[in-house]
Protein backbone atom coordinates (compact mmCIF):
# COMPACT_ATOMS: atom_id res chain seq x y z
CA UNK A 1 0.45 -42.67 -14.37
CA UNK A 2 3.53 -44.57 -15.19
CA UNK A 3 6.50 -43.02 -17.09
CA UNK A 4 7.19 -46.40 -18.38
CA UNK A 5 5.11 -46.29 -21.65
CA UNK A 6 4.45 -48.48 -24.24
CA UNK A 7 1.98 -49.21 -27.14
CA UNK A 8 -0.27 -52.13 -27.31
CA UNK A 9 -2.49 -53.32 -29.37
CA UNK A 10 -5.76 -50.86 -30.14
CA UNK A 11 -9.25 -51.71 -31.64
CA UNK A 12 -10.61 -49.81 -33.84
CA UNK A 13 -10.20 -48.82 -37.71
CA UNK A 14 -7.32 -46.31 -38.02
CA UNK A 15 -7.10 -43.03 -39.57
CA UNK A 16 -5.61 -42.18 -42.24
CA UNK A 17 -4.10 -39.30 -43.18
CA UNK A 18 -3.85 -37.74 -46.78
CA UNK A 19 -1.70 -35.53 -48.09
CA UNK A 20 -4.39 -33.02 -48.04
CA UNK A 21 -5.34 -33.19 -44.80
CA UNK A 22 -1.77 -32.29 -43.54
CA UNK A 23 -2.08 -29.36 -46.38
CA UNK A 24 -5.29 -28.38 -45.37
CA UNK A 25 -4.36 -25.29 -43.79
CA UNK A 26 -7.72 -23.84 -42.75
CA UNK A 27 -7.99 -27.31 -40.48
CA UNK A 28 -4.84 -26.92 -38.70
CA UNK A 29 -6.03 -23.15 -37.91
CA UNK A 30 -9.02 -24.32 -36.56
CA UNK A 31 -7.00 -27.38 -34.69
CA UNK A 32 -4.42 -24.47 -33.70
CA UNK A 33 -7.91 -22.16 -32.35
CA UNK A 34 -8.90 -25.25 -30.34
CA UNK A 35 -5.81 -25.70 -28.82
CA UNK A 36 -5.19 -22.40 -27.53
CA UNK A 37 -8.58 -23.07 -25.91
CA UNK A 38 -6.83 -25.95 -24.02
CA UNK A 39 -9.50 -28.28 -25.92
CA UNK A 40 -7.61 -31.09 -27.19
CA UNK A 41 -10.38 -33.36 -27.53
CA UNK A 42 -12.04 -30.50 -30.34
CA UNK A 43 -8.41 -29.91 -32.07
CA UNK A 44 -7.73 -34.14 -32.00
CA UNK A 45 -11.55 -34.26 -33.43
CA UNK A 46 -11.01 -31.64 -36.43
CA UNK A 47 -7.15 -32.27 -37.37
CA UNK A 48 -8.16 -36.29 -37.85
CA UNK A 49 -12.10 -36.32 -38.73
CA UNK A 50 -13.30 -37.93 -35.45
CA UNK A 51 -16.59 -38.35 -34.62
CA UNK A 52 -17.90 -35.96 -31.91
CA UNK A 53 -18.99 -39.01 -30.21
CA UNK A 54 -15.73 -40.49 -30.05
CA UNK A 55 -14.92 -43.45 -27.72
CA UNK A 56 -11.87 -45.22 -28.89
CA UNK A 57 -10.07 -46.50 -26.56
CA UNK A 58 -6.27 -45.63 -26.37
CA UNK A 59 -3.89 -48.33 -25.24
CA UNK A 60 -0.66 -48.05 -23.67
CA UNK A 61 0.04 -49.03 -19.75
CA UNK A 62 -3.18 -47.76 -19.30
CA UNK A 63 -6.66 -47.50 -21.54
CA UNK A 64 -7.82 -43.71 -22.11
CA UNK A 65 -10.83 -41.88 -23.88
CA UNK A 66 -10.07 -38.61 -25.59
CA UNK A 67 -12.97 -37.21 -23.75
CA UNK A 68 -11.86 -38.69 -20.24
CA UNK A 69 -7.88 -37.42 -21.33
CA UNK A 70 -9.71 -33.92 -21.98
CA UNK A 71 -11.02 -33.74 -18.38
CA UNK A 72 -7.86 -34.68 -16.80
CA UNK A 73 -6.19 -31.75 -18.70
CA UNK A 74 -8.82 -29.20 -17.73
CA UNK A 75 -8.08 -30.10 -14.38
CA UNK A 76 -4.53 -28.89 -14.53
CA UNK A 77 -1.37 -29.23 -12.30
CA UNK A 78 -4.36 -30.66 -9.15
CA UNK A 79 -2.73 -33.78 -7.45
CA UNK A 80 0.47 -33.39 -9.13
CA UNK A 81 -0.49 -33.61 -12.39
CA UNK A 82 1.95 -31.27 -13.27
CA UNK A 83 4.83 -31.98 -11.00
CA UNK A 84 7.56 -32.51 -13.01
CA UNK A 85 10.97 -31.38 -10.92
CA UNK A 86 12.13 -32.32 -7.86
CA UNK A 87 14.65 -31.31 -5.38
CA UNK A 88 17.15 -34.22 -4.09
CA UNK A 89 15.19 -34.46 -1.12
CA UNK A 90 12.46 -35.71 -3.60
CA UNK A 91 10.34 -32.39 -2.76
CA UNK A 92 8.38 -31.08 -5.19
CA UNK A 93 9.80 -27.89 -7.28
CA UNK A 94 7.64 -25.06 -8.26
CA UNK A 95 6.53 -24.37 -12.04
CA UNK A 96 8.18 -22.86 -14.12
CA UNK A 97 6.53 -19.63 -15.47
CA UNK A 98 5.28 -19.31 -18.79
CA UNK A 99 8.02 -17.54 -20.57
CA UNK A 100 10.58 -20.21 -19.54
CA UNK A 101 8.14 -22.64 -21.23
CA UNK A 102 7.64 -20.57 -23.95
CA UNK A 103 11.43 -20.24 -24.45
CA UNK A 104 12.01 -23.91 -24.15
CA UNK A 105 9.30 -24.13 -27.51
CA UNK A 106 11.08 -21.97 -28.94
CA UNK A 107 14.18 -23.79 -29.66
CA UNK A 108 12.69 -26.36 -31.50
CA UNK A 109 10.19 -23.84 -34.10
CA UNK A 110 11.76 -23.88 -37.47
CA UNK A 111 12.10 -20.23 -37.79
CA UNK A 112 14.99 -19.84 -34.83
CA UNK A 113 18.35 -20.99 -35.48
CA UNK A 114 18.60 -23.93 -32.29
CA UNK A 115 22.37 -22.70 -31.24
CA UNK A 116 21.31 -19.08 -31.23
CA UNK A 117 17.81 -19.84 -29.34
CA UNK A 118 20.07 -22.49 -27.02
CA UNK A 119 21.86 -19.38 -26.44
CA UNK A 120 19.17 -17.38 -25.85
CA UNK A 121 17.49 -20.05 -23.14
CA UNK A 122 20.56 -19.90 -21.09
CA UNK A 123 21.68 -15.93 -21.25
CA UNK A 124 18.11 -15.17 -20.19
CA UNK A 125 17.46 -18.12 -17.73
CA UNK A 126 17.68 -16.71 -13.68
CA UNK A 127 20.53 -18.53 -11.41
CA UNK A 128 19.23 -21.81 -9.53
CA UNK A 129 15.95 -21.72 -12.32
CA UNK A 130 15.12 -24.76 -13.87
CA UNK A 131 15.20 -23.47 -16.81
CA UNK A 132 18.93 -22.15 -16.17
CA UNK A 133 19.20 -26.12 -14.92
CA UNK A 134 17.09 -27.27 -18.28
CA UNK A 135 19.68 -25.12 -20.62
CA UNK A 136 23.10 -26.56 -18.70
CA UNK A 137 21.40 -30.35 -19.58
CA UNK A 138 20.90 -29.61 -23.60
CA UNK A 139 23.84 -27.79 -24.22
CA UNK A 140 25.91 -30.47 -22.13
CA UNK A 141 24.45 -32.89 -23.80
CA UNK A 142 24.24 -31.75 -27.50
CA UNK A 143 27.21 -32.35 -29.79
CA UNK A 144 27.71 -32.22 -33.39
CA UNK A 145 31.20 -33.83 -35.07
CA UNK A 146 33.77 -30.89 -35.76
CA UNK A 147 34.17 -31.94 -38.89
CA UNK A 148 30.65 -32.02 -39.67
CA UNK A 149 29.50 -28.72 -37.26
CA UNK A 150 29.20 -26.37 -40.18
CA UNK A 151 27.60 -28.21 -42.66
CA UNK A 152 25.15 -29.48 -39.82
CA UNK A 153 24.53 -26.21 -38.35
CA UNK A 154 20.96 -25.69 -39.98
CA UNK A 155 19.73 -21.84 -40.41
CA UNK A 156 15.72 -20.67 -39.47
CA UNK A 157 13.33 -20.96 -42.14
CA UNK A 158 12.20 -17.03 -41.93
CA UNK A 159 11.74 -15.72 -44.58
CA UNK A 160 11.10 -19.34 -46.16
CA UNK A 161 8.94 -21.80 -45.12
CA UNK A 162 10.01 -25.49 -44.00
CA UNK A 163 9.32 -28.07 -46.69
CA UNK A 164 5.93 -28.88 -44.61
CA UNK A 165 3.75 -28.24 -41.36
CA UNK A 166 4.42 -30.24 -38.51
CA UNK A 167 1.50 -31.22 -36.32
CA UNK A 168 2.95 -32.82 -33.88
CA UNK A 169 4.94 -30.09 -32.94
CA UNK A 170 2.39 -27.23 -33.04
CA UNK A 171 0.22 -30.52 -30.29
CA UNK A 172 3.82 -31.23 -28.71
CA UNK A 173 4.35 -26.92 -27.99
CA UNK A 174 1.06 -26.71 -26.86
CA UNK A 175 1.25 -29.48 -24.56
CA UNK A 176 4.55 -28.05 -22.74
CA UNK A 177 2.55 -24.68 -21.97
CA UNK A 178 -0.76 -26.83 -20.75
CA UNK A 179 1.25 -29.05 -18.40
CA UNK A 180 3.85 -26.18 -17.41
CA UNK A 181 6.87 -28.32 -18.63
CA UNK A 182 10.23 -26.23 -19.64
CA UNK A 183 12.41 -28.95 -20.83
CA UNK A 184 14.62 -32.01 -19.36
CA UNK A 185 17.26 -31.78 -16.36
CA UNK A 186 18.49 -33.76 -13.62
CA UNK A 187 15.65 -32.56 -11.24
CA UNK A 188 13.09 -34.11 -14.01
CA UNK A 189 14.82 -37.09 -14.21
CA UNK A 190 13.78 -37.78 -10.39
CA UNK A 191 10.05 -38.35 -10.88
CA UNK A 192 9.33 -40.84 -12.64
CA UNK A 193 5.55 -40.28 -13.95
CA UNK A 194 4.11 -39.16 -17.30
CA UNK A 195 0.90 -37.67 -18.63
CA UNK A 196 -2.61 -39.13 -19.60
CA UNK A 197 -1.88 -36.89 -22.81
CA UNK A 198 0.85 -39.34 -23.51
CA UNK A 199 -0.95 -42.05 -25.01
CA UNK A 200 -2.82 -39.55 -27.10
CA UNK A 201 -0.28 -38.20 -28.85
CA UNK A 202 1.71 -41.56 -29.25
CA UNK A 203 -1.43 -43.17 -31.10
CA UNK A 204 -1.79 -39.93 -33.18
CA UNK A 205 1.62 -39.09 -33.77
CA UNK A 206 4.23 -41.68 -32.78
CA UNK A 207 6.65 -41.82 -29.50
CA UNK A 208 8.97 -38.83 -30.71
CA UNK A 209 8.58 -35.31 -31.81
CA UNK A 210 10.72 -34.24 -35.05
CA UNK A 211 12.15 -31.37 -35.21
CA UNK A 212 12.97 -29.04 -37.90
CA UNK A 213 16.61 -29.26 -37.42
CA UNK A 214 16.24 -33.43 -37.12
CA UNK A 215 14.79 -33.69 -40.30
CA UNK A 216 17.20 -31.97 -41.96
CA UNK A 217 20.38 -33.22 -40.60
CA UNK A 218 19.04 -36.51 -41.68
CA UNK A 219 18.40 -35.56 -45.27
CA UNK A 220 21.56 -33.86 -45.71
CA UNK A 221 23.41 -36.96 -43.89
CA UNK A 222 21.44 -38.83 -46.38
CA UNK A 223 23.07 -37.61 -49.44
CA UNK A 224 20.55 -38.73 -51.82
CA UNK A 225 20.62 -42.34 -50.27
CA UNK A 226 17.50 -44.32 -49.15
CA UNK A 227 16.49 -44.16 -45.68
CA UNK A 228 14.78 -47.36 -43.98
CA UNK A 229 12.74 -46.37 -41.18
CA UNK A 230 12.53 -49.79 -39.40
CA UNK A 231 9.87 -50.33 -36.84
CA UNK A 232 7.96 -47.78 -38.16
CA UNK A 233 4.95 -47.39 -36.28
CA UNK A 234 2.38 -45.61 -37.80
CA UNK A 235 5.10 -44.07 -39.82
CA UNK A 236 4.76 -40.37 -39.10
CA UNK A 237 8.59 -40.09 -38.85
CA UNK A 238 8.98 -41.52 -42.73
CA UNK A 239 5.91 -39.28 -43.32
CA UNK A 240 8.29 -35.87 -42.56
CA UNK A 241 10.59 -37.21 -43.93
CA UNK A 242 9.13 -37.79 -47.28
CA UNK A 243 7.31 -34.16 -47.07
CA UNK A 244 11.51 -33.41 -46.72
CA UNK A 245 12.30 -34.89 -49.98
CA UNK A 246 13.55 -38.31 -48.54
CA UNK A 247 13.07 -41.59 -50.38
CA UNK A 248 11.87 -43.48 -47.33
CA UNK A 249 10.86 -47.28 -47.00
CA UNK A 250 8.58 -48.17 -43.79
CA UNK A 251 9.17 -51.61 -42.02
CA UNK A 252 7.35 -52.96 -39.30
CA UNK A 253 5.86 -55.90 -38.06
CA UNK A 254 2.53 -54.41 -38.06
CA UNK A 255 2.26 -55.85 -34.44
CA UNK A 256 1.08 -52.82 -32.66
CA UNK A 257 -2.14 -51.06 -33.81
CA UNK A 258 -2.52 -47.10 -34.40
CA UNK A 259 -5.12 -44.98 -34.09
CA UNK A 260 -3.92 -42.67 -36.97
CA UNK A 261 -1.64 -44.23 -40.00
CA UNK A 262 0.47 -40.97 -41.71
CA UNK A 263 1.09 -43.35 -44.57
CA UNK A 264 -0.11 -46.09 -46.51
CA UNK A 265 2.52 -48.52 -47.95
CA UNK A 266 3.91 -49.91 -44.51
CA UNK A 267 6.32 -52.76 -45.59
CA UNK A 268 5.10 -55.73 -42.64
CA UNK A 269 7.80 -57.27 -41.98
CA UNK A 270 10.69 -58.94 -40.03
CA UNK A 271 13.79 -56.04 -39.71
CA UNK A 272 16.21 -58.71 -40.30
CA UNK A 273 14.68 -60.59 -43.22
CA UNK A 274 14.12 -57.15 -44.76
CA UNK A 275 17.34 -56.12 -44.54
CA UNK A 276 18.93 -59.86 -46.08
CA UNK A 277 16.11 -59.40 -48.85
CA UNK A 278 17.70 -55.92 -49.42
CA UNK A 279 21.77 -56.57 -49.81
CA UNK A 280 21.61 -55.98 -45.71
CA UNK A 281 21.05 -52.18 -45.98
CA UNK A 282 24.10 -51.27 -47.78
CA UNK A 283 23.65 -48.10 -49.23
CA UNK A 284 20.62 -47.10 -46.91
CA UNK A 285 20.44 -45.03 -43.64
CA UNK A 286 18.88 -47.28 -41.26
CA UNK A 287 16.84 -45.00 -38.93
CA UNK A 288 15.68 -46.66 -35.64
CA UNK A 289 12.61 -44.44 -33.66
CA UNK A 290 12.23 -45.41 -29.89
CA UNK A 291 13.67 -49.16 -30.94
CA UNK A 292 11.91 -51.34 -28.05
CA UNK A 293 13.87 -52.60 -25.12
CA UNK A 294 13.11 -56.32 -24.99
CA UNK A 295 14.16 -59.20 -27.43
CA UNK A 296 12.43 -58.53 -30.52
CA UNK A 297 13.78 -59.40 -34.42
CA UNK A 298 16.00 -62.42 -33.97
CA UNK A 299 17.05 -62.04 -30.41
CA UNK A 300 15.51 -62.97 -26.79
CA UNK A 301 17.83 -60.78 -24.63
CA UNK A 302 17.42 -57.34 -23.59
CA UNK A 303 18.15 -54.84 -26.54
CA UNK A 304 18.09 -57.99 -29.31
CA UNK A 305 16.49 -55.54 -31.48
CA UNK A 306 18.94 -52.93 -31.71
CA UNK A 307 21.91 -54.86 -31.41
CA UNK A 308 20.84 -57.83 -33.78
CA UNK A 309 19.85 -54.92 -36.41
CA UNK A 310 23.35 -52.81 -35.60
CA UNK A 311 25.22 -56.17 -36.48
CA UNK A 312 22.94 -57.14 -39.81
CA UNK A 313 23.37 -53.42 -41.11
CA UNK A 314 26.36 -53.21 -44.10
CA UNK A 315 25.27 -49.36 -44.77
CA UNK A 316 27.22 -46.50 -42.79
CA UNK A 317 25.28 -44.23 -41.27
CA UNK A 318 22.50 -44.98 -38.66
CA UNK A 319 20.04 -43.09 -36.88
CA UNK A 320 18.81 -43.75 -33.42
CA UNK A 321 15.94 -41.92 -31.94
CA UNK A 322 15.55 -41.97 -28.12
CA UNK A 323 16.18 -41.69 -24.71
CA UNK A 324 19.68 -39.57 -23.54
CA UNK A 325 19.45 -40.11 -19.93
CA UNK A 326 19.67 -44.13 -19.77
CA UNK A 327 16.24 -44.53 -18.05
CA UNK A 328 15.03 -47.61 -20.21
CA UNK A 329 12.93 -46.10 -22.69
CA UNK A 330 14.84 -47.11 -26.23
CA UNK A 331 16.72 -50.15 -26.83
CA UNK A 332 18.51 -51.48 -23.67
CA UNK A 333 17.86 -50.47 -19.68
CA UNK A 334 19.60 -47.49 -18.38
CA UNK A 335 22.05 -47.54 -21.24
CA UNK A 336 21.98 -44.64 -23.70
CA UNK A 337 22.35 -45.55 -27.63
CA UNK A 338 25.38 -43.30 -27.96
CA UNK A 339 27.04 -45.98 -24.66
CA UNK A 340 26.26 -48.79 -26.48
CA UNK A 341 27.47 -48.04 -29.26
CA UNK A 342 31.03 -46.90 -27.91
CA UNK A 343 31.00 -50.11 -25.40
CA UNK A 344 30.19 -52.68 -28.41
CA UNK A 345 31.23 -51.09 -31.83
CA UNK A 346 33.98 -48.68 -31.92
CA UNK A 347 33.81 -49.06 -35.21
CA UNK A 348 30.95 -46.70 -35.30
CA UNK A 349 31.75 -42.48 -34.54
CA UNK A 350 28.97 -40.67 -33.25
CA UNK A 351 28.47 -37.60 -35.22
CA UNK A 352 25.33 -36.18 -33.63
CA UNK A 353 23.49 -35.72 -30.63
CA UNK A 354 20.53 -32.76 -30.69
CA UNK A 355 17.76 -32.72 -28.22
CA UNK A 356 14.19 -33.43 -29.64
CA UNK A 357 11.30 -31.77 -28.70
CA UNK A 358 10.65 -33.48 -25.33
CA UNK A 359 6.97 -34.59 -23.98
CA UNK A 360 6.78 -33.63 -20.20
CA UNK A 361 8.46 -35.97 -18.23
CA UNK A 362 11.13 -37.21 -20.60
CA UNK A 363 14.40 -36.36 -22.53
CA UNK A 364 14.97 -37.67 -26.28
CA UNK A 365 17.14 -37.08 -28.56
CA UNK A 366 18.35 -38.05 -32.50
CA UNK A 367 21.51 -39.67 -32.48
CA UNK A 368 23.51 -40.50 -35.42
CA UNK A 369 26.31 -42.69 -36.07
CA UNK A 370 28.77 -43.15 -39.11
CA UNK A 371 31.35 -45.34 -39.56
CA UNK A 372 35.00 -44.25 -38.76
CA UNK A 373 36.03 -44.34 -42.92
CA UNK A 374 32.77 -42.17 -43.11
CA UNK A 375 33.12 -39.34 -40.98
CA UNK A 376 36.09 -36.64 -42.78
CA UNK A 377 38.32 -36.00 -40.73
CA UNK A 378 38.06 -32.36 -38.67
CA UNK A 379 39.67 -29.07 -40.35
């Protein structure tokens, strides 16, 4: 299956989601008990109200059942199915074990701190490991602007609870133990296939995993301001971020079909027009998940999207969510967000870079960007 994924257009009525079906906490157990049986078609079924005769079909570059993605999971790493690292010679690496993958979950559950459990991943992770190779990339990777580090530096929820579940994370954790995947690294970065869980999860949920820790660097980056989550989706990103205490507004041009809808007021729309109708975003965070590589709003070159909406924006602080090892997946072909941004508007200072919760087979990240007059200056 191709790592090169991307949503299409899906018949069928959508689901959508209430606010009581995400507080619903006896359903999530029972998704949760389903899960641990390695039955995702059951815990899909009960978390969204499917029929048990379900037969939607799930678009992306290729057309999956639930039922037919349940039988390629039960038939585990066979074939390479779970062959995510390679050597340079392009051989195949071994598994990791189970408490490497279990570690690598770890970082990203809201009751660890994510610099302690980073910490953690790499003090415990054997020499020549992949996860000690895993814990090297995010760390190396990861960056947070001295003058912003402490105030960014967000604490585990234990005792207290995060401001709401996260479903896609408990499906995105499970996943990583089902298809024995312990994080990104260069030797992942040499195979170049993905999952027929994939499209499952990216109709349900959306192409990215929040985090804890994302969501609430964004709200305290925020301030109070609006955040425009443009090309939306099925909005499960403005979803969490609502359930965060955000003040969110969802645009999209509606032009891509879901199989699940986490919220009901979508704004359909050109990103450009919305943003002239709207005193060009001043004032706002413009948040961008997985922006799309090809034309799109206003443009007919490669990363017209992105860059068209980078030059409309008048606000200061903008959120990318995507790829951080240039392999084409978000806004431009093997160029990170965090390159183009440096190459084309210096006027822009990256304040962060924290890995996301990764799906097996790729490496995403949040990055965020404030103008230079923004950012205070480090102690």
């Amino acid at each position: 299956m191709s790592r090169s994924l991307s949503i299409a257009q899906s018949k069928g009525k959508p689901a959508q989601i209430s606010e009581e079906t995400i507080d619903d906490l006896e359903r999530q157990r029972q998704a949760l008990d389903f899960l641990a049986k390695d039955d995702l078609y059951n815990a899909s079924r009960v978390l969204f109200d499917l029929s048990a005769e379900d037969d939607y079909t799930y678009h992306a570059m290729t057309s999956v059942r639930l039922a037919e993605v349940q039988r390629v999971v039960q038939l585990g790493g066979v074939n390479g199915l779970h062959s995510w690292y390679r050597q340079e010679d392009g051989s195949l690496r071994d598994c990791p074990p189970l408490p490497d993958v279990d570690a690598y979950v770890s970082i990203f559950s809201p009751s660890t701190a994510t610099v302690s459990a980073l910490k953690n991943f790499a003090t415990n992770a054997k020499k020549t490991s992949i996860r000690s190779e895993v814990a090297g990339h995010l760390a190396g990777k990861r960056y947070l602007h001295p003058a912003l580090e402490s105030r960014l530096t967000i604490p585990k929820t234990k005792p207290k609870k995060p401001p709401s579940s996260n479903p896609y994370l408990d499906f995105w954790a499970w996943s990583c133990r089902n298809l024995e995947w312990c994080g990104p690294c260069e030797s992942s970065g040499r195979v170049n296939t993905s999952h027929h869980v994939l499209p499952i999860f990216m109709h349900h949920f959306g192409c990215a995993t929040p985090s804890h820790e994302s969501l609430e660097i964004l709200r305290i980056l925020a301030d109070g301001r609006e955040v425009v989550d443009m090309g939306s989706g099925n909005g499960y990103w403005s979803f969490m971020l609502r359930r965060y205490g955000l003040t969110v507004h969802a645009v999209d041009n509606m032009q891509s079909e879901w199989r699940v809808n986490w919220i009901g007021d979508t704004i359909i729309s050109d990103g450009i027009q919305w943003l002239r109708r709207n005193a060009n975003g001043q004032n706002m965070v413009l948040l961008l998940v997985y922006p799309i590589v090809g034309g799109g709003v206003g443009g007919g070159t490669e990363g017209g999207f992105t860059r068209n909406l980078v030059n409309t924006f008048r606000g200061d602080t903008i959120a990318v969510v995507g790829t951080q090892n240039g392999n084409g997946y978000t806004g431009f072909r093997n160029v990170t967000m965090d390159q183009f941004m440096e190459k084309e508007h210096p006027e822009w200072t990256k304040a962060v870079q924290i890995p996301l919760p990764s799906f097996a087979g790729k490496d995403e990240a949040l990055y965020v960007f404030q103008r230079a007059d923004r950012v205070p200056k480090a102690p």
